[in-house]
Protein backbone atom coordinates (compact mmCIF):
# COMPACT_ATOMS: atom_id res chain seq x y z
CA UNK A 1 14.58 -12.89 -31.96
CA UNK A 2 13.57 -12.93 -28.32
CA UNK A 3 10.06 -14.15 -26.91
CA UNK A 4 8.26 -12.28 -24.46
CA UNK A 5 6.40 -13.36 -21.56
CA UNK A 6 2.82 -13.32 -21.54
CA UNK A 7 2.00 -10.98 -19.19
CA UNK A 8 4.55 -8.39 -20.36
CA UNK A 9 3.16 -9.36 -23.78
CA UNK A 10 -0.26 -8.18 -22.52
CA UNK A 11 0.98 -4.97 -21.34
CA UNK A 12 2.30 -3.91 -25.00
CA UNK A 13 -0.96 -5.35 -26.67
CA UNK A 14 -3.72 -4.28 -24.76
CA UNK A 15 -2.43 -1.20 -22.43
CA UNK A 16 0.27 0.56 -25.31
CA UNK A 17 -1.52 -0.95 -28.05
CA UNK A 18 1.02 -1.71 -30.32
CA UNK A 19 1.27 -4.28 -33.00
CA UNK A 20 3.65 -5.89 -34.97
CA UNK A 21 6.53 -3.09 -36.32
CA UNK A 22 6.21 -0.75 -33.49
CA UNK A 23 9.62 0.32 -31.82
CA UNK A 24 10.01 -0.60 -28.06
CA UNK A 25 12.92 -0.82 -25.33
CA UNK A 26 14.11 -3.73 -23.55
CA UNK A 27 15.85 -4.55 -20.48
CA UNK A 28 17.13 -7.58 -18.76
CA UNK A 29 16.49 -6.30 -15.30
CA UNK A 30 20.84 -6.63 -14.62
CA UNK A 31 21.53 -3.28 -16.41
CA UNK A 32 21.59 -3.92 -20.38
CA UNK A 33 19.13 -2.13 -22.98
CA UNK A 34 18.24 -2.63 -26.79
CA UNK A 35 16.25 -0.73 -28.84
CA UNK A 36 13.99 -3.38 -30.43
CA UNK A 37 11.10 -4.19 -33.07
CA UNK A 38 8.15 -6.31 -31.97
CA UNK A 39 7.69 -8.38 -34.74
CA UNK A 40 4.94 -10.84 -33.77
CA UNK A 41 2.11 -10.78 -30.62
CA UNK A 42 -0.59 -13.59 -29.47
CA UNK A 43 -2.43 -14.36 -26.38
CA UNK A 44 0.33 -16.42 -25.74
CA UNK A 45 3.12 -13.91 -26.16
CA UNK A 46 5.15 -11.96 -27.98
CA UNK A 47 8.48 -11.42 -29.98
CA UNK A 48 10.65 -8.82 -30.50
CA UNK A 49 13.66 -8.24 -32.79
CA UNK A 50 16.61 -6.96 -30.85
CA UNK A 51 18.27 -4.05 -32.11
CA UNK A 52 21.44 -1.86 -30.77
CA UNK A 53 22.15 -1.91 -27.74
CA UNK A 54 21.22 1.63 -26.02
CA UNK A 55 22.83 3.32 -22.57
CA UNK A 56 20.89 2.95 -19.17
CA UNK A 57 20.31 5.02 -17.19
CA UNK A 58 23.19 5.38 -14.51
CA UNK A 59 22.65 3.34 -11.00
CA UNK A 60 23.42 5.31 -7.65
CA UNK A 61 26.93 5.19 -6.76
CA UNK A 62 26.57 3.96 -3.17
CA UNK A 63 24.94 0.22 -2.90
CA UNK A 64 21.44 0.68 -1.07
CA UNK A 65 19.73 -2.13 0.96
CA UNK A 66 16.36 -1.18 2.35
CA UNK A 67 14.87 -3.57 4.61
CA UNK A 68 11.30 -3.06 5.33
CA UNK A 69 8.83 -4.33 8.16
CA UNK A 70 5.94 -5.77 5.99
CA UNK A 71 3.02 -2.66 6.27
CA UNK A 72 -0.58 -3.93 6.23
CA UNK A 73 -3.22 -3.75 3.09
CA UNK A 74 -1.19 -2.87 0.35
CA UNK A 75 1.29 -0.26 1.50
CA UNK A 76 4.17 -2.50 0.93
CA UNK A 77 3.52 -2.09 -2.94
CA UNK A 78 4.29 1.36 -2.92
CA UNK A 79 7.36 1.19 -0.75
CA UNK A 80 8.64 -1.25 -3.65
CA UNK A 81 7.67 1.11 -6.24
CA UNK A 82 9.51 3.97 -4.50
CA UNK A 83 12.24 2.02 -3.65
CA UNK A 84 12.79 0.83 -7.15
CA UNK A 85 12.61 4.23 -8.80
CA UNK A 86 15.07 5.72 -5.70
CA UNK A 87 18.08 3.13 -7.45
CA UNK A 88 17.59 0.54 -4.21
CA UNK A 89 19.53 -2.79 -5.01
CA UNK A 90 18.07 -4.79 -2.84
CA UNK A 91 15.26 -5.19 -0.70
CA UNK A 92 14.73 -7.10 2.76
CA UNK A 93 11.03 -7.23 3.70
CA UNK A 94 10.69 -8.53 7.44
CA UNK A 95 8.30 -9.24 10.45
CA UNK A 96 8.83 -7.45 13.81
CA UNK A 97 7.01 -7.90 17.04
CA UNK A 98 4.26 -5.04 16.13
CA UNK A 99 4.36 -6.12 12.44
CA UNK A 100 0.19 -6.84 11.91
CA UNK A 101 1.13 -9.26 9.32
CA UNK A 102 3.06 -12.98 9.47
CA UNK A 103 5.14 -14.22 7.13
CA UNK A 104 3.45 -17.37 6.72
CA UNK A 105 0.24 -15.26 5.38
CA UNK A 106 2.56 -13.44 3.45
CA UNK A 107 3.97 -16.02 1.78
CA UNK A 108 0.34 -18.49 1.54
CA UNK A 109 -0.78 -14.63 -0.55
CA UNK A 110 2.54 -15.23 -2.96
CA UNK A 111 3.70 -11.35 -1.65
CA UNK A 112 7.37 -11.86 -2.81
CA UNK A 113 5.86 -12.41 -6.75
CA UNK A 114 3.48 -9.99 -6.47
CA UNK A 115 6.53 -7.55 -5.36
CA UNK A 116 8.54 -8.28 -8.25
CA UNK A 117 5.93 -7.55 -10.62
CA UNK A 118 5.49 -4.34 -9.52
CA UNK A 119 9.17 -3.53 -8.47
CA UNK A 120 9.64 -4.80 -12.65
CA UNK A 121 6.57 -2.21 -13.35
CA UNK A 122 8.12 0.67 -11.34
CA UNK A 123 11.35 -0.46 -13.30
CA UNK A 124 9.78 0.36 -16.65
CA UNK A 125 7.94 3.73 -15.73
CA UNK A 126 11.26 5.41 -14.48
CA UNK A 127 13.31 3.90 -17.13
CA UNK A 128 15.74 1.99 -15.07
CA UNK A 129 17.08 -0.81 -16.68
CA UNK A 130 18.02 -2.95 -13.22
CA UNK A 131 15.82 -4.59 -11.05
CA UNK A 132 16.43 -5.14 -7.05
CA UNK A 133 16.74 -8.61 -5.47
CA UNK A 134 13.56 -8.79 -3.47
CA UNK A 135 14.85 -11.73 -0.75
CA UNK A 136 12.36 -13.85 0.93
CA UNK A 137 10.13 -12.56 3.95
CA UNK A 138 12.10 -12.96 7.36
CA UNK A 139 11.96 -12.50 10.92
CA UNK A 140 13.54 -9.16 12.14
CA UNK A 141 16.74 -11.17 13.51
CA UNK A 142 17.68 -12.55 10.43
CA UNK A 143 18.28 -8.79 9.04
CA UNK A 144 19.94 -7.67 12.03
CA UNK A 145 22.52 -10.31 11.15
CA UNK A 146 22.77 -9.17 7.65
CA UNK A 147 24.62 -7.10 5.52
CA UNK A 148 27.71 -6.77 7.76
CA UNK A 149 30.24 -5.05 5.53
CA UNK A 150 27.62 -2.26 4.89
CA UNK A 151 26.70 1.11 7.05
CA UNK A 152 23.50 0.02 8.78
CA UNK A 153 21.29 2.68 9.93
CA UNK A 154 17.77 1.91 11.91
CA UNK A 155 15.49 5.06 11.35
CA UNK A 156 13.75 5.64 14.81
CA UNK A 157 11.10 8.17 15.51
CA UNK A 158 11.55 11.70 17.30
CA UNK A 159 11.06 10.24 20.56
CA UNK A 160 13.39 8.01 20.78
CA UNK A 161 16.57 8.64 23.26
CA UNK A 162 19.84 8.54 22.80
CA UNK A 163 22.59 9.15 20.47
CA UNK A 164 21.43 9.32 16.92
CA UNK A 165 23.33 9.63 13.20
CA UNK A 166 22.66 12.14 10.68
CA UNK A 167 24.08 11.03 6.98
CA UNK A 168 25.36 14.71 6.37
CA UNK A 169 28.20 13.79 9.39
CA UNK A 170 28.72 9.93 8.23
CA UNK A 171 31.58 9.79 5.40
CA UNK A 172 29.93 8.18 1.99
CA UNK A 173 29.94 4.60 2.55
CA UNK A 174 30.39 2.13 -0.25
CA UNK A 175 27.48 0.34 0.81
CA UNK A 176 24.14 1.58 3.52
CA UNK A 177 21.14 -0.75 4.79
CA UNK A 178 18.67 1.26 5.69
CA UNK A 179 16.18 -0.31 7.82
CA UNK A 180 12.16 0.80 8.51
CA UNK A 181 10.20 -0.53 11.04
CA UNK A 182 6.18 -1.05 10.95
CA UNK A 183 2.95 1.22 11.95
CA UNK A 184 3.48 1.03 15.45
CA UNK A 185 7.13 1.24 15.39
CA UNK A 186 10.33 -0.57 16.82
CA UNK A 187 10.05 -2.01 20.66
CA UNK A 188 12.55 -1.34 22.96
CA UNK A 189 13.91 -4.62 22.83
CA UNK A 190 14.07 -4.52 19.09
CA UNK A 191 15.94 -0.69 19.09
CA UNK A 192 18.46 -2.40 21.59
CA UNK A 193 19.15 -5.54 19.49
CA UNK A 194 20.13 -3.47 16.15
CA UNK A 195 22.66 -1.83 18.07
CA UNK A 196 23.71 -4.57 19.83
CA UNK A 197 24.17 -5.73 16.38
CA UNK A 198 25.89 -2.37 15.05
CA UNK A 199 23.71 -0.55 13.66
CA UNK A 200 23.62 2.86 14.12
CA UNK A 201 20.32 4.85 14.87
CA UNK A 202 18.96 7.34 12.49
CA UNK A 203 16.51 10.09 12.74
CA UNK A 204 15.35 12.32 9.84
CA UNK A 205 13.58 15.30 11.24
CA UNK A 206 11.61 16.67 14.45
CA UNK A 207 8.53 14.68 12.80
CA UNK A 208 6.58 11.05 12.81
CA UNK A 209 6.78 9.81 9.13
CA UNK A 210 4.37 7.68 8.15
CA UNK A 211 5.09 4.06 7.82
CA UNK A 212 4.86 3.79 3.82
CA UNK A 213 6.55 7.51 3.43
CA UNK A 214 9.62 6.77 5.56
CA UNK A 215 11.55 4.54 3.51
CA UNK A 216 11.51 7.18 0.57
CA UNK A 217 12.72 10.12 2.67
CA UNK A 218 15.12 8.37 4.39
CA UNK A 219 16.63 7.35 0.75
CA UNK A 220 16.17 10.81 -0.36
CA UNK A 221 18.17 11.90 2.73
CA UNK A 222 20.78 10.07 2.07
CA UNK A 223 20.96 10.22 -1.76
CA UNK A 224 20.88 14.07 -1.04
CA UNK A 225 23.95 13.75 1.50
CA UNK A 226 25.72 11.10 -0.92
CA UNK A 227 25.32 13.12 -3.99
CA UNK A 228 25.22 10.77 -7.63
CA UNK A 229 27.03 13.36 -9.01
């Protein structure tokens, strides 16, 4: 028998609806599934009855790293929910010089937790049975010094000069950070420091992407370039 926490005990009571008997999946959010029985449910909980073990779906074959400048309102939320459903491993939220948020209001408003609730929510609608590592809130220095043994590519806009990389004429890497800057975009100083750093920039296109739609067409790029199959 396994208990289940509250809140994802309230999900299968009082959104599905289901009661004691009723055949569900579970997941341990580091790639394992069961089919199971819930067997018992209260406001405080649930259990379930763990069954076979079933197969997952299958993660991307490249390792993806997005790391994200924190968007204002709730835009982040659906850059977790994308990323989670485009097979990210890992996620890097940060705070860049035109960032209109701080990390110390970020993390006062609990924003990592909130994240992993919905990246687990995303998780369960697409039927992937691994969750990301959603790291801390940092400053955009920290993840310019992370991730070294990875491709790192900094998506700039269509304005931006000089030399740019297109994933179609980079070989598959075992591992890519992909890395999104805010609303108003990178500052020159900031553009100079990734590639003082080594990362290489990367435009997507003749067109200005919106600041919650870029991370999922930059991962679609690549995952079309770096084929699963």
């Amino acid at each position: 028998m396994l208990d289940v926490p509250a809140d994802e005990a309230g999900h299968l009571v009082r959104v599905l609806r289901l009661g004691p008997g009723a055949a569900v999946r579970v997941f341990d959010g580091r790639g394992r599934e069961w089919d199971a029985t819930l067997r018992a449910t209260s406001k405080q909980g649930a259990v379930v009855e763990l069954g076979v073990p079933r197969a997952s779906a299958p993660e991307p074959r490249v390792h993806y790293t997005l790391a994200v400048a924190v968007l204002k309102g709730d835009a982040t939320d659906d850059v977790v929910r994308d990323a989670v459903m485009m097979g990210v491993q890992a996620i890097r939220p940060f705070v860049s010089v035109r960032a209109e948020v701080r990390a110390a209001a970020l993390e006062r408003a609990h924003r990592r937790e909130r994240w992993e609730r919905v990246a687990t929510a995303s998780a369960k609608q697409c039927g992937r049975a691994v969750l990301p590592v959603i790291h801390e809130v940092a400053d955009l220095s920290a993840v310019l010094a992370s991730d070294g043994d990875a491709l790192r590519l900094l998506l700039v806009e269509p304005g931006v000069g000089g030399t740019t990389a297109q994933p179609r004429d980079l070989a598959e890497p075992r591992a890519v950070s992909l890395a999104i800057g805010p609303e108003g975009g990178w500052t020159a100083d900031e553009a100079a420091s990734a590639v003082g750093a080594g990362w290489q920039p990367l435009r997507l296109g003749g067109r200005v992407l919106r600041a919650e739609a870029a991370p999922l067409v930059a991962l679609a790029a690549c995952q079309a370039v770096w084929s699963e199959t």
